[in-house]
Structure formats: structure tokens, C-alpha cells
PDB file of N, CA and C in Angstrom:
ATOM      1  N   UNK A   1      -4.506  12.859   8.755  1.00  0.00           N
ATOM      2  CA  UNK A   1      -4.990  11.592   8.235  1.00  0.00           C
ATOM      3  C   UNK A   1      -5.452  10.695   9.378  1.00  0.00           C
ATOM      4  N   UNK A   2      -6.157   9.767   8.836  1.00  0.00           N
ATOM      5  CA  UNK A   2      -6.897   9.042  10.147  1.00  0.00           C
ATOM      6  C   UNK A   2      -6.034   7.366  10.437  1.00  0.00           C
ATOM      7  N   UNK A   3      -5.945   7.018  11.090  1.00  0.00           N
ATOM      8  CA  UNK A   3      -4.759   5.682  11.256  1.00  0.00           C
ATOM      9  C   UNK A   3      -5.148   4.871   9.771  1.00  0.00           C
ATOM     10  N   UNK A   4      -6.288   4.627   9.699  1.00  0.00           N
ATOM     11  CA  UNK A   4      -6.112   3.694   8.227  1.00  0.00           C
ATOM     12  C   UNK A   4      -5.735   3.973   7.266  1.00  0.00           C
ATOM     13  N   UNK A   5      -5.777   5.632   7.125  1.00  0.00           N
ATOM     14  CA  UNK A   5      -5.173   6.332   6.151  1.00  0.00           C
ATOM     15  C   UNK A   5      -3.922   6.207   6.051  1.00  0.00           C
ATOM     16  N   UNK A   6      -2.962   6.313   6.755  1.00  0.00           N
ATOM     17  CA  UNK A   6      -1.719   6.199   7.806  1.00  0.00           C
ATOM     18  C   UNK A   6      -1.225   4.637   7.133  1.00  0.00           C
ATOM     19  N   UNK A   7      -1.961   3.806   7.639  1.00  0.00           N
ATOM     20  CA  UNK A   7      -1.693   2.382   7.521  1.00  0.00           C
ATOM     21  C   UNK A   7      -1.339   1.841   6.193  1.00  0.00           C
ATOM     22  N   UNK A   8      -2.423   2.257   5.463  1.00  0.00           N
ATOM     23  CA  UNK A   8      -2.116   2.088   3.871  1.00  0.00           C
ATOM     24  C   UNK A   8      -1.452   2.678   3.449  1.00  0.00           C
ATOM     25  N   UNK A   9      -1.010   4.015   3.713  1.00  0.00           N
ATOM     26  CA  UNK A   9       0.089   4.782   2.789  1.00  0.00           C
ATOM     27  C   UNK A   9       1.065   3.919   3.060  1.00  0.00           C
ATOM     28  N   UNK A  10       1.555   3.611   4.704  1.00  0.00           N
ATOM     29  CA  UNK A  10       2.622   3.067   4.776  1.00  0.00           C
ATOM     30  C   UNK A  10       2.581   1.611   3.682  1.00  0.00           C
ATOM     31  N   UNK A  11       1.471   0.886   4.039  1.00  0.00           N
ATOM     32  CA  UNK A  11       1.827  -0.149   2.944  1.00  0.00           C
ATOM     33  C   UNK A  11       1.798   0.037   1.675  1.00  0.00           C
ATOM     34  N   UNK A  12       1.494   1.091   1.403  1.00  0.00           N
ATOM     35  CA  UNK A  12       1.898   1.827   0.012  1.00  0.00           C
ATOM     36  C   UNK A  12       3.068   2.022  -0.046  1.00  0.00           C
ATOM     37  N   UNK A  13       3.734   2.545   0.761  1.00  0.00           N
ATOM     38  CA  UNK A  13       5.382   3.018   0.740  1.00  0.00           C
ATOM     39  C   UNK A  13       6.168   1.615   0.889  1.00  0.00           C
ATOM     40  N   UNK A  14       5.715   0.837   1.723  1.00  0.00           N
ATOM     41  CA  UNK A  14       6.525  -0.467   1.855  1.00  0.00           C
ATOM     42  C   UNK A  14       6.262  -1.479  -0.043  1.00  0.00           C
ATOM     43  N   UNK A  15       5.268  -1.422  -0.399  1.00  0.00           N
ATOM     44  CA  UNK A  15       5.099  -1.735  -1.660  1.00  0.00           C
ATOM     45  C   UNK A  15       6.179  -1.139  -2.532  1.00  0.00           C
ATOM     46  N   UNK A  16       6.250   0.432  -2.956  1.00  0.00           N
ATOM     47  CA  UNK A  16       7.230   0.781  -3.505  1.00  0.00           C
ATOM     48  C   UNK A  16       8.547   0.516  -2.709  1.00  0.00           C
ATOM     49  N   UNK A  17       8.863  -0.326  -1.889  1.00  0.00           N
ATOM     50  CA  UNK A  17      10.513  -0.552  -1.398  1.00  0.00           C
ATOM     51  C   UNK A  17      10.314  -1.913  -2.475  1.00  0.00           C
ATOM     52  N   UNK A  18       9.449  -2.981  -1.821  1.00  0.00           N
ATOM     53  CA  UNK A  18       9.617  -4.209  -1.850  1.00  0.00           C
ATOM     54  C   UNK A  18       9.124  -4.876  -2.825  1.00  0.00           C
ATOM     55  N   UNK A  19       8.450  -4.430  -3.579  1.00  0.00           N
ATOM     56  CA  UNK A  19       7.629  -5.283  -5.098  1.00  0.00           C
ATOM     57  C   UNK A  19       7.685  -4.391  -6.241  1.00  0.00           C
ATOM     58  N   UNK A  20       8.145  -3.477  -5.918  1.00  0.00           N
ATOM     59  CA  UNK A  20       8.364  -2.532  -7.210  1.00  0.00           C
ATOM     60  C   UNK A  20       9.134  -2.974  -8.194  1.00  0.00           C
ATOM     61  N   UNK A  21       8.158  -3.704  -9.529  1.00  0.00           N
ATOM     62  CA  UNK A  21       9.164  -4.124 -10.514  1.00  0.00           C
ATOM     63  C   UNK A  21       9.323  -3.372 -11.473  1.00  0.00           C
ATOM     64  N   UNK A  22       8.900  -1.908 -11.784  1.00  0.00           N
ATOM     65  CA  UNK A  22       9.033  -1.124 -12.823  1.00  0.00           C
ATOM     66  C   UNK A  22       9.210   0.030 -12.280  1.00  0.00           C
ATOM     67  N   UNK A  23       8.379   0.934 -13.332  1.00  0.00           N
ATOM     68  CA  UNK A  23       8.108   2.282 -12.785  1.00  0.00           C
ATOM     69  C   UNK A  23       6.784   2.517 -11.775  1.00  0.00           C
ATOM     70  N   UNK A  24       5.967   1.609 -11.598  1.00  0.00           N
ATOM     71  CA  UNK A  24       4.945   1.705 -10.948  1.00  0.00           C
ATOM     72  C   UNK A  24       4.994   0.501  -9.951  1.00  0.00           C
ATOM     73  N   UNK A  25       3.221   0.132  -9.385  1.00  0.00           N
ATOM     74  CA  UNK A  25       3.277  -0.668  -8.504  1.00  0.00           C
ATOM     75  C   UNK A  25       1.958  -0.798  -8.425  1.00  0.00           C
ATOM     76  N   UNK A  26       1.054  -2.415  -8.303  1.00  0.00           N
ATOM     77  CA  UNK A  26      -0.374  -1.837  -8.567  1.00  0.00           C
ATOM     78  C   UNK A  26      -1.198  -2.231  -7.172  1.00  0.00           C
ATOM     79  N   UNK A  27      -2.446  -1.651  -7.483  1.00  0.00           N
ATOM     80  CA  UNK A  27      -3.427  -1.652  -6.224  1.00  0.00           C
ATOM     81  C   UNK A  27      -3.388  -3.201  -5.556  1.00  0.00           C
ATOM     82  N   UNK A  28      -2.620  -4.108  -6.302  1.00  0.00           N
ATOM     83  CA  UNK A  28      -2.763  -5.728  -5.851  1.00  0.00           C
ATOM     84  C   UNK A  28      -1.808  -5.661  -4.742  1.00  0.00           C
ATOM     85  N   UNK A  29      -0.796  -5.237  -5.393  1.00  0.00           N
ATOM     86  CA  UNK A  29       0.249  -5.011  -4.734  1.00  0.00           C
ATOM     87  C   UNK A  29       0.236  -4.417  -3.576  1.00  0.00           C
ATOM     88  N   UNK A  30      -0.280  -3.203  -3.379  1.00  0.00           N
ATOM     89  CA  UNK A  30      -0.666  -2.863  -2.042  1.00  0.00           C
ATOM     90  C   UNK A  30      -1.111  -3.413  -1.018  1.00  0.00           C
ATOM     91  N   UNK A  31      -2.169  -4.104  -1.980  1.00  0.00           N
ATOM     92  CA  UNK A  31      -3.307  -4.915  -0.796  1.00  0.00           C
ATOM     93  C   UNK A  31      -2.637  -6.231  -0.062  1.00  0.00           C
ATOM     94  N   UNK A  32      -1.666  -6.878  -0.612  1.00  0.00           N
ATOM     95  CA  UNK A  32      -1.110  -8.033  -0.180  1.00  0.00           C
ATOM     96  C   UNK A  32       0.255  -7.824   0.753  1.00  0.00           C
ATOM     97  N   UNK A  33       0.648  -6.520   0.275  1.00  0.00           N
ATOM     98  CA  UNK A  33       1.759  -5.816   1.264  1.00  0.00           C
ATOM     99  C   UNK A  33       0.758  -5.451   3.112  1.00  0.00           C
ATOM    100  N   UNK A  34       0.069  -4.757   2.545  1.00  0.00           N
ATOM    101  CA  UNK A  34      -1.390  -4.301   3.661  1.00  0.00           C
ATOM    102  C   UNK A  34      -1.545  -5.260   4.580  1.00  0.00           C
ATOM    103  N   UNK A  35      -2.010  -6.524   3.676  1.00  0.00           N
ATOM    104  CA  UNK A  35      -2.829  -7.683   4.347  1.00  0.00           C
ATOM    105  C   UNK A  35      -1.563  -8.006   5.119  1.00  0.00           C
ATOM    106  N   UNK A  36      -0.594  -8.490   4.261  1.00  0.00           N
ATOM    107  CA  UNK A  36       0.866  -8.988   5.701  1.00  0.00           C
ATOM    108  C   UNK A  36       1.048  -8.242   6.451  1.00  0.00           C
ATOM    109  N   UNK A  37       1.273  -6.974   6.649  1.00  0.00           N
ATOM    110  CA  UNK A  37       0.943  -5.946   7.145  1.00  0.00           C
ATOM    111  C   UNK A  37       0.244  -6.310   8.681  1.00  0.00           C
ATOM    112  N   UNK A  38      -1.199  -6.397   7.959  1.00  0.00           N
ATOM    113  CA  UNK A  38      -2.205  -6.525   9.475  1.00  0.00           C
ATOM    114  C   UNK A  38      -1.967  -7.770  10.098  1.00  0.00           C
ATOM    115  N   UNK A  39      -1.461  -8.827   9.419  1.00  0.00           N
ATOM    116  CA  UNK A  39      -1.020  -9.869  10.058  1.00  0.00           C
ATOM    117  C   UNK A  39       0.280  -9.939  10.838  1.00  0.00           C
ATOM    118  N   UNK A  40       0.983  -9.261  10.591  1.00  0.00           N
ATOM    119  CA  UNK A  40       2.465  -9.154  11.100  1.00  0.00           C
ATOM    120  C   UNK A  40       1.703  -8.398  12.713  1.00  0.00           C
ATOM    121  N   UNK A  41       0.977  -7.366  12.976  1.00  0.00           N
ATOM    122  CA  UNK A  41       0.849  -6.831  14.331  1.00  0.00           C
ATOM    123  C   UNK A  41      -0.964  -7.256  14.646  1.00  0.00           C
ATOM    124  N   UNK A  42      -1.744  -8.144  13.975  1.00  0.00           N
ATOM    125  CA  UNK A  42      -2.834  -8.809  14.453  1.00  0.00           C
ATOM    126  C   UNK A  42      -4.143  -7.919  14.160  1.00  0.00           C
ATOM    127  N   UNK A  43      -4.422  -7.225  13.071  1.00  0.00           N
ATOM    128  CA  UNK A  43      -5.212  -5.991  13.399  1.00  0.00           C
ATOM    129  C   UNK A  43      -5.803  -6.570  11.862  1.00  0.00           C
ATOM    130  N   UNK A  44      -7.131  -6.048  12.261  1.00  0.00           N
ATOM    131  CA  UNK A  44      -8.212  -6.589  11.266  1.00  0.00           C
ATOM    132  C   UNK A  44      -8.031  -6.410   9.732  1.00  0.00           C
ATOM    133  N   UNK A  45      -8.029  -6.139   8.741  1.00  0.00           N
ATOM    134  CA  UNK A  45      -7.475  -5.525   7.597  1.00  0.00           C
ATOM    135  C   UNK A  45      -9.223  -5.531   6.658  1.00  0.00           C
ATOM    136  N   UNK A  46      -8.584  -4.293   6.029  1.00  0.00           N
ATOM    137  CA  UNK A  46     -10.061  -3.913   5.173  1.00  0.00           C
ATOM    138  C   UNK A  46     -10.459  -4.658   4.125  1.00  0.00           C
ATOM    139  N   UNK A  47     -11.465  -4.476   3.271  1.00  0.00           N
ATOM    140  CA  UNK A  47     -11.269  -4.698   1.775  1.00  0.00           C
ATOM    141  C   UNK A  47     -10.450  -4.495   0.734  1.00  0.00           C
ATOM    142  N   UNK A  48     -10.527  -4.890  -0.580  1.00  0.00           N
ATOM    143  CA  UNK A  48     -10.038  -4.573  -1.585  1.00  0.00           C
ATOM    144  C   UNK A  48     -10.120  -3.097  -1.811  1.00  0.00           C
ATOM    145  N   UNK A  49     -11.630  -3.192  -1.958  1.00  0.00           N
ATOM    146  CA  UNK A  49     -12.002  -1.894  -2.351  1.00  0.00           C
ATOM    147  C   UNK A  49     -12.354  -0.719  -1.700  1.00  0.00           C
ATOM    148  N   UNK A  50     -12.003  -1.055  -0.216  1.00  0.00           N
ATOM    149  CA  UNK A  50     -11.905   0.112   0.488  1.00  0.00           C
ATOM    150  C   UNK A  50     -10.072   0.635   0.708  1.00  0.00           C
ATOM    151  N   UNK A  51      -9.351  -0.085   0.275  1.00  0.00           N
ATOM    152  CA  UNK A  51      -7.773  -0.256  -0.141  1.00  0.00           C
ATOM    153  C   UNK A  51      -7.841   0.777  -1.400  1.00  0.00           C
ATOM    154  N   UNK A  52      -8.571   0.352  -2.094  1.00  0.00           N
ATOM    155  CA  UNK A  52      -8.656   1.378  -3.434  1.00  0.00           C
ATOM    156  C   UNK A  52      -9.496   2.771  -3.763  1.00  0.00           C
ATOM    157  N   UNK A  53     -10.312   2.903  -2.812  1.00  0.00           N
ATOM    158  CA  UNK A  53     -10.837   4.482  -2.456  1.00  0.00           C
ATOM    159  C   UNK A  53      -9.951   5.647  -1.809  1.00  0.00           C
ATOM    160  N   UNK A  54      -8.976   4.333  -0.771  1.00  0.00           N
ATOM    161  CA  UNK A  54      -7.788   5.109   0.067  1.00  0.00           C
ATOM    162  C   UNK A  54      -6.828   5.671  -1.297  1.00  0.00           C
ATOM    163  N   UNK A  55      -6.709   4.441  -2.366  1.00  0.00           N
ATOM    164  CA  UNK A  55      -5.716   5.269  -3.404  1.00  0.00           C
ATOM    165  C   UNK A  55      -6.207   6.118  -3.891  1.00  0.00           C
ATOM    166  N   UNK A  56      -7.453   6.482  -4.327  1.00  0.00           N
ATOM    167  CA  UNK A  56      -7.843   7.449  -5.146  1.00  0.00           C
ATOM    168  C   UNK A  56      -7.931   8.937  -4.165  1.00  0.00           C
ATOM    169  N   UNK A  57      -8.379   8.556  -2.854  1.00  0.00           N
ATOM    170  CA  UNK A  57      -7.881   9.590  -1.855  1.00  0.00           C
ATOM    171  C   UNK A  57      -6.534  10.718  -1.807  1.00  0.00           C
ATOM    172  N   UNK A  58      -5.536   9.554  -1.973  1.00  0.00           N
ATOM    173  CA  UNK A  58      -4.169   9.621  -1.861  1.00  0.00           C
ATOM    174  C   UNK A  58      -4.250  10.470  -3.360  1.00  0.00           C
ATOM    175  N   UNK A  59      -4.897  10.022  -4.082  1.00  0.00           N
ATOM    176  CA  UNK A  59      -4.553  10.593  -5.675  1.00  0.00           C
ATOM    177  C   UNK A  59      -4.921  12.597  -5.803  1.00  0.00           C
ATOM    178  N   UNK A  60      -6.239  12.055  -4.796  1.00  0.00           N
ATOM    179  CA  UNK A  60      -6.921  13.395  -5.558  1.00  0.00           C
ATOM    180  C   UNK A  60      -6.376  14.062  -4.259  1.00  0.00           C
ATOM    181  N   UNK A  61      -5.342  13.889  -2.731  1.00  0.00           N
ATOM    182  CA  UNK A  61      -4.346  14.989  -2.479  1.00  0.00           C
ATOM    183  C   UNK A  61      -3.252  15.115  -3.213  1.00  0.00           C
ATOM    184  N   UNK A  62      -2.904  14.626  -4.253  1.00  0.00           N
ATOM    185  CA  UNK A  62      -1.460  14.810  -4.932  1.00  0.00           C
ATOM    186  C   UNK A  62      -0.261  14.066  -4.294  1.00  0.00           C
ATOM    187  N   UNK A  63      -1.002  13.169  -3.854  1.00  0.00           N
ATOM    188  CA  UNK A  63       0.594  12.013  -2.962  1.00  0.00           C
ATOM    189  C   UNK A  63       0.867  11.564  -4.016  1.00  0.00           C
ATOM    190  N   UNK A  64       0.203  10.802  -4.686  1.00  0.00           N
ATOM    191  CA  UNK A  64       0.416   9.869  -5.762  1.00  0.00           C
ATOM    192  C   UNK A  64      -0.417  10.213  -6.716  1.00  0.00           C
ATOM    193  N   UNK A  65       0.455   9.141  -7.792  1.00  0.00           N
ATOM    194  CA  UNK A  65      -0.258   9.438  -9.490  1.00  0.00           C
ATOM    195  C   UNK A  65      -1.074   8.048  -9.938  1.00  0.00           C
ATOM    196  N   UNK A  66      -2.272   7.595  -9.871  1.00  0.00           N
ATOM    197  CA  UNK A  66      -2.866   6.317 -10.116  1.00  0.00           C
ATOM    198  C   UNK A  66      -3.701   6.383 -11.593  1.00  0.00           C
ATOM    199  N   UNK A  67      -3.179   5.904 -11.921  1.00  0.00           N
ATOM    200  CA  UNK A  67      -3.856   5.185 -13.677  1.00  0.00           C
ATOM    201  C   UNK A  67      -4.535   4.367 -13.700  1.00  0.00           C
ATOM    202  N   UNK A  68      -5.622   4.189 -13.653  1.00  0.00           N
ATOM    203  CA  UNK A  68      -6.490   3.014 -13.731  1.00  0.00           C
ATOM    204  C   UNK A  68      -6.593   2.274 -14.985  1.00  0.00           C
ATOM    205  N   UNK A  69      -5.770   1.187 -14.984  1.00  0.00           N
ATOM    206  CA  UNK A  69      -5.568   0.332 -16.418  1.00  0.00           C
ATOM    207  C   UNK A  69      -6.275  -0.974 -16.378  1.00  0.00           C
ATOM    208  N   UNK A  70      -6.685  -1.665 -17.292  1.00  0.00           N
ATOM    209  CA  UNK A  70      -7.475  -2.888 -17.675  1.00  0.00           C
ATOM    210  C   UNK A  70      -6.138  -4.318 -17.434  1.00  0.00           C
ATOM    211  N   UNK A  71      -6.783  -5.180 -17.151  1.00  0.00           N
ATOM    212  CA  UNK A  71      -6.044  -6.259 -16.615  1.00  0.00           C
ATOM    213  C   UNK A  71      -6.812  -7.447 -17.636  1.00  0.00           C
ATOM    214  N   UNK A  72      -7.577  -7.143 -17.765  1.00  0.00           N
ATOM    215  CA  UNK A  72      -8.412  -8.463 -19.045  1.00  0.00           C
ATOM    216  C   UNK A  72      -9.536  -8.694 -17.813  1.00  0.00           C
ATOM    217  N   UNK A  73      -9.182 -10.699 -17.954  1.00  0.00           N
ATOM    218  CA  UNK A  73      -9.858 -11.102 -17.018  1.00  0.00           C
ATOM    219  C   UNK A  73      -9.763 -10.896 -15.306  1.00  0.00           C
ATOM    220  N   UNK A  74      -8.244 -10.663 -15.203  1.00  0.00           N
ATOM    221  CA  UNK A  74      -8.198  -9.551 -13.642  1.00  0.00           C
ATOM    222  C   UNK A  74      -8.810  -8.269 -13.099  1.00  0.00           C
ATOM    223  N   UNK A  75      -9.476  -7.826 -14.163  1.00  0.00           N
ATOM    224  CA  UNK A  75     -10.450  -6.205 -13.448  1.00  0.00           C
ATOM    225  C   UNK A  75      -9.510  -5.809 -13.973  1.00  0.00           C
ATOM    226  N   UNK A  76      -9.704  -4.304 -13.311  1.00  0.00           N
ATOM    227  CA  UNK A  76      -9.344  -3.001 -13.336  1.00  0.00           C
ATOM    228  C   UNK A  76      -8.457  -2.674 -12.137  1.00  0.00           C
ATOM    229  N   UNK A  77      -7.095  -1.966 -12.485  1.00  0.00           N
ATOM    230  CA  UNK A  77      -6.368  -2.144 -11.011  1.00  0.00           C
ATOM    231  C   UNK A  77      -6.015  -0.507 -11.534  1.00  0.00           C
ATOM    232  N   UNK A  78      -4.869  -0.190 -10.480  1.00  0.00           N
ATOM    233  CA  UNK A  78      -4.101   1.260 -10.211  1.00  0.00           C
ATOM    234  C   UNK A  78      -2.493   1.225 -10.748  1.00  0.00           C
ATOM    235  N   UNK A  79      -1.845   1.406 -11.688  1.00  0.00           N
ATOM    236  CA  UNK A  79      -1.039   1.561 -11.612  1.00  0.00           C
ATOM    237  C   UNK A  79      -0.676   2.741 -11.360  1.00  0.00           C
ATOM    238  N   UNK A  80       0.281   2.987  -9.803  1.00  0.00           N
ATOM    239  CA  UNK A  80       0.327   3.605  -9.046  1.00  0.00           C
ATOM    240  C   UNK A  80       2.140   4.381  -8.737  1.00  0.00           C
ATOM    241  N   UNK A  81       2.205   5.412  -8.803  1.00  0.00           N
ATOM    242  CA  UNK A  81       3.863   6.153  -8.415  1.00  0.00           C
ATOM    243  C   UNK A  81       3.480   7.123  -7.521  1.00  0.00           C
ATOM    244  N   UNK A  82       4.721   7.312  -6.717  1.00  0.00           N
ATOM    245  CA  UNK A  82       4.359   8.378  -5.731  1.00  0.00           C
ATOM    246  C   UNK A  82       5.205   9.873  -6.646  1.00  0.00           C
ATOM    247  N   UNK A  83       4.424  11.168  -5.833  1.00  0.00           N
ATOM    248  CA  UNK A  83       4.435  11.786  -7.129  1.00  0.00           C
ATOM    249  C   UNK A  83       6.137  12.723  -6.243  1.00  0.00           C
ATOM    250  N   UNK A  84       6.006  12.831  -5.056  1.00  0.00           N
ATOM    251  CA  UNK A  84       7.229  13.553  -3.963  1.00  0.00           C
ATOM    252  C   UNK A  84       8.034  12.329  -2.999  1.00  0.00           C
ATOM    253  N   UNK A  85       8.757  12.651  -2.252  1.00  0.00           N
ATOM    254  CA  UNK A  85       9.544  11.861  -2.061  1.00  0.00           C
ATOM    255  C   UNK A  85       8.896  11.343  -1.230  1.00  0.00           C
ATOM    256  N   UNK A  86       9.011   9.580  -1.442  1.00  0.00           N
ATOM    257  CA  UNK A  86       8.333   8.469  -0.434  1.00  0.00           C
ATOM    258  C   UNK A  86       9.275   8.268   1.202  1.00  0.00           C
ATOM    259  N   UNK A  87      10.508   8.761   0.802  1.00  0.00           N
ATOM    260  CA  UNK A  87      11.047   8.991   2.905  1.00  0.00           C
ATOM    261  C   UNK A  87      11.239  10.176   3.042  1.00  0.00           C
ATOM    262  N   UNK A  88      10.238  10.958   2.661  1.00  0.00           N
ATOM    263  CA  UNK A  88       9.502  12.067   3.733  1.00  0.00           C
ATOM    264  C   UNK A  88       8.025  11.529   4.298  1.00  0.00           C
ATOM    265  N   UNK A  89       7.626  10.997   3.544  1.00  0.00           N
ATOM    266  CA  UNK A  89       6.535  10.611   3.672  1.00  0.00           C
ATOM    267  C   UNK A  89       6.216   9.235   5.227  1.00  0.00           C
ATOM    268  N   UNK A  90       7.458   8.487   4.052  1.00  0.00           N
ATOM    269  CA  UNK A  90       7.651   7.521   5.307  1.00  0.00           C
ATOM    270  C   UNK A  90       8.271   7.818   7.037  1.00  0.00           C
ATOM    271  N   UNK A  91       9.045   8.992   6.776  1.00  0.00           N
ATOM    272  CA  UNK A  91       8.985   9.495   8.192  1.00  0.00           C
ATOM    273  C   UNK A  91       8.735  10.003   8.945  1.00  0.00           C
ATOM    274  N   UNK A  92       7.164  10.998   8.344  1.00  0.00           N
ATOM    275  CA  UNK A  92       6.011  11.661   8.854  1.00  0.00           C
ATOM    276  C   UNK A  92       5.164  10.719   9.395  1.00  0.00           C
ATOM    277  N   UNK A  93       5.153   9.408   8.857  1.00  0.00           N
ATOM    278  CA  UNK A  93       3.983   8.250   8.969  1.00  0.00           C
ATOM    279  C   UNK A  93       4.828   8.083  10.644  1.00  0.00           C
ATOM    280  N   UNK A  94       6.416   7.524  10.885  1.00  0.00           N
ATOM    281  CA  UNK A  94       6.912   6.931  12.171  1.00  0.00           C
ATOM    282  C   UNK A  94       6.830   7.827  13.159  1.00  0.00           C
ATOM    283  N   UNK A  95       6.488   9.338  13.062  1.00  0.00           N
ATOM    284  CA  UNK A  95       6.533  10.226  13.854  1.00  0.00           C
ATOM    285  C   UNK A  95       5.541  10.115  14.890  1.00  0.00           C
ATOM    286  N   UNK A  96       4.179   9.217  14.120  1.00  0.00           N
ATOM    287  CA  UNK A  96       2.824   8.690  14.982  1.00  0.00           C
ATOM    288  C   UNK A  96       3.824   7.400  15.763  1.00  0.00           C
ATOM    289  N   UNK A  97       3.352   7.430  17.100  1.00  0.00           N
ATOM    290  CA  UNK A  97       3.717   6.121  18.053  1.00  0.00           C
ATOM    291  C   UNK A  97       3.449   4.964  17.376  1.00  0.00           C
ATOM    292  N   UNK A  98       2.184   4.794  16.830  1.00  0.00           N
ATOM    293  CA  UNK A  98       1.304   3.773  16.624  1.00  0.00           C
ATOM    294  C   UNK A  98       1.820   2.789  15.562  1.00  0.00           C
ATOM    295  N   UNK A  99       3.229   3.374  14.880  1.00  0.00           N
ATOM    296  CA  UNK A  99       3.731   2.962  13.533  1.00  0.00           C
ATOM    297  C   UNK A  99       4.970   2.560  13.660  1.00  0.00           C
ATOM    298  N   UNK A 100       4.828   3.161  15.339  1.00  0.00           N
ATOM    299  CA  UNK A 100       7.069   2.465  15.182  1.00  0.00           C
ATOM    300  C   UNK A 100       6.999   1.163  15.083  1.00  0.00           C
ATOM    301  N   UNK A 101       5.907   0.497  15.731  1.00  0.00           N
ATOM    302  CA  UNK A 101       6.387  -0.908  15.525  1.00  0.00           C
ATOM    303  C   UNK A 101       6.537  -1.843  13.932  1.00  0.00           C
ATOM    304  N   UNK A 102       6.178  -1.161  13.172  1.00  0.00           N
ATOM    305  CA  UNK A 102       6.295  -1.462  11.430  1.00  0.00           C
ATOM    306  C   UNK A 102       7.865  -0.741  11.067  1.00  0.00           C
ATOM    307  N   UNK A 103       8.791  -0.747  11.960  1.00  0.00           N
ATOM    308  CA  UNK A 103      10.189   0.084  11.167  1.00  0.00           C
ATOM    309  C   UNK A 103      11.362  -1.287  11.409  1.00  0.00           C
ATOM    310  N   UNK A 104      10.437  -2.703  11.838  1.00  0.00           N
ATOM    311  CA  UNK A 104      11.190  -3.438  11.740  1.00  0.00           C
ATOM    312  C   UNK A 104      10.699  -4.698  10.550  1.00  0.00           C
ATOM    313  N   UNK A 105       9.509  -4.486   9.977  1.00  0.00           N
ATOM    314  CA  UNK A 105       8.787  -4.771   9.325  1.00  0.00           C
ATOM    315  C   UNK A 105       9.473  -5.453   8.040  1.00  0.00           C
ATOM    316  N   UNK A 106       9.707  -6.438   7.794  1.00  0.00           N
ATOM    317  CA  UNK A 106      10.287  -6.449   6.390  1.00  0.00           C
ATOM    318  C   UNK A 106       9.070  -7.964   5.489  1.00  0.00           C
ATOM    319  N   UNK A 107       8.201  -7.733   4.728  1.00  0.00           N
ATOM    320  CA  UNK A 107       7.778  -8.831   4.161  1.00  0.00           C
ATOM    321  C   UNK A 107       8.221 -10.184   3.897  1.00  0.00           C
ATOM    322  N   UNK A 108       7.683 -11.566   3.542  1.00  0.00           N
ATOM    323  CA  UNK A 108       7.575 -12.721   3.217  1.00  0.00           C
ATOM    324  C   UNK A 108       6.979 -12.738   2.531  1.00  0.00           C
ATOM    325  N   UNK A 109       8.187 -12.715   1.102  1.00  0.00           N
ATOM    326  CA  UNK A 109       7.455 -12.278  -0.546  1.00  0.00           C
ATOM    327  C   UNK A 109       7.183 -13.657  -0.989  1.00  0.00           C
ATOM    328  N   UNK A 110       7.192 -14.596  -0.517  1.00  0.00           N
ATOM    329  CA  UNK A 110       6.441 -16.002  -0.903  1.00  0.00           C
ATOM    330  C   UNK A 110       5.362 -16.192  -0.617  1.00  0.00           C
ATOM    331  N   UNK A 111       5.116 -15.760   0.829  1.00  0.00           N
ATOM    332  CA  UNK A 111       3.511 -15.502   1.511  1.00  0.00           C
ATOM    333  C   UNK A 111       2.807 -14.616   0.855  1.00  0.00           C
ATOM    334  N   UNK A 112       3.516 -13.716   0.506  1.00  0.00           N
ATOM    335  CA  UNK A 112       2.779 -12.348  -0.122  1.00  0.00           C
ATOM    336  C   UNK A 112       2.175 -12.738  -1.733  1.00  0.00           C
ATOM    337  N   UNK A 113       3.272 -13.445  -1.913  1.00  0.00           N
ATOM    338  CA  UNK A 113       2.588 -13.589  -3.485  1.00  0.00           C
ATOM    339  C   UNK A 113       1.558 -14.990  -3.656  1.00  0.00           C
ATOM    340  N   UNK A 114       1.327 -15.885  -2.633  1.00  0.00           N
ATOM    341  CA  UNK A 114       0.318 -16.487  -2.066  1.00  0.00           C
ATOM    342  C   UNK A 114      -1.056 -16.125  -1.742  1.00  0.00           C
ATOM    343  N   UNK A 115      -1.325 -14.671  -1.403  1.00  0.00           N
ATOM    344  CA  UNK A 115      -2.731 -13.877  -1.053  1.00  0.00           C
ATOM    345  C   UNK A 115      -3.238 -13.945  -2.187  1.00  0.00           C
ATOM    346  N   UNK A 116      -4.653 -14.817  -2.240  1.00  0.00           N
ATOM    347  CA  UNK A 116      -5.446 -14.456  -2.951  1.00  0.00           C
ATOM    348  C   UNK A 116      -6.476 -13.360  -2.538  1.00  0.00           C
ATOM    349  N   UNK A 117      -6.714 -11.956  -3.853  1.00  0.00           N
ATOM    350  CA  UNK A 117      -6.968 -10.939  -3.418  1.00  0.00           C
ATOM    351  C   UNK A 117      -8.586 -11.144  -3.841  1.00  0.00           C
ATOM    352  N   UNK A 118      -8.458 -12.015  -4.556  1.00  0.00           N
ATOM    353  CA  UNK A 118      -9.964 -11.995  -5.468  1.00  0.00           C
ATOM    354  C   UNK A 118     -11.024 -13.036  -5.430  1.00  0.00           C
TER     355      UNK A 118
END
């Protein structure tokens, strides 16, 4: 995988620790985990919708299971589960140098739920 690939799973995986209020978790969710993310170590952060090509990426290797469900006037988002275990995953991601520094990482779910994504 290529570091952005890398980057988002992890904030994919940090999403399912930290905002997971059901059985799933959606593409918003990612992106605002992501965005604190690039702000926590200073590094540029992508789009929405290049956030959401990475899921469908992730989908069509079999990491995860993404449903694309209707939101009304919010679009179209991912409700998203990982389909194998997320700390294997997560400790293939720390094995890269480039990621230890996110293993102290813990969100500011007030800030987070502050990102406007849209």
C-alpha cells in the first residue's frame, strides 16, 4: 500500500476505536478522524472524495464491507465494518516507521465533531 493508503486505513481503524456508535461507522466519520489526524502531525490532508475512493479500494480488497446508503439532504455516505480483525491490521500499519508516531494518538471528539466536511 502506498502511505496514503496506510494513513486512511489507520484513520479508518482509529474511527472504529473511537466513534463507533453501532455496528458500523461512516465515510464522515473517517474523514474527520483523518483530518485530526493530519493536523495532529502537520501533513496536508486530502479530499472528501478522494477519502472515499480509498474506501471503495479498501472494499474491493476485502478489508472492509461498505454500503453505500442515502442520508437525505446529507448525500450519499459508506456505512462501513471491517470485514477481519482491525489489530492485525492496525499492527501491520505500526510496523512502517512513518506511523509510530500516531500510537500515541488519541482524538478531540469535540473538535472532531466540529469539522465541517461539506
Amino acid at each position: 500500500m502506498t502511505y496514503y493508503e496506510k494513513f486512511v486505513l489507520l484513520a479508518m481503524l482509529n474511527t472504529n476505536i473511537y466513534l463507533k456508535k453501532g455496528k458500523y461507522f461512516t465515510t464522515g466519520d473517517v474523514y474527520r478522524i483523518y483530518y485530526d489526524m493530519c493536523k495532529f502531525v502537520g501533513e496536508e490532508e486530502l479530499s472528501l472524495a478522494a477519502i472515499s475512493q480509498k474506501v471503495s479500494k479498501f472494499k474491493m480488497m476485502g478489508i472492509v464491507n461498505a454500503n453505500i446508503t442515502s442520508r437525505g439532504r446529507g448525500g450519499l455516505t459508506s456505512q462501513i465494518v471491517f470485514i477481519g480483525d482491525p489489530t492485525t491490521l492496525k499492527n501491520a500499519i505500526f510496523r512502517d516507521g512513518k506511523f509510530i508516531r500516531f500510537v500515541i494518538y488519541v482524538p478531540d471528539i469535540k473538535r472532531i465533531y466540529s469539522i465541517q466536511i461539506w
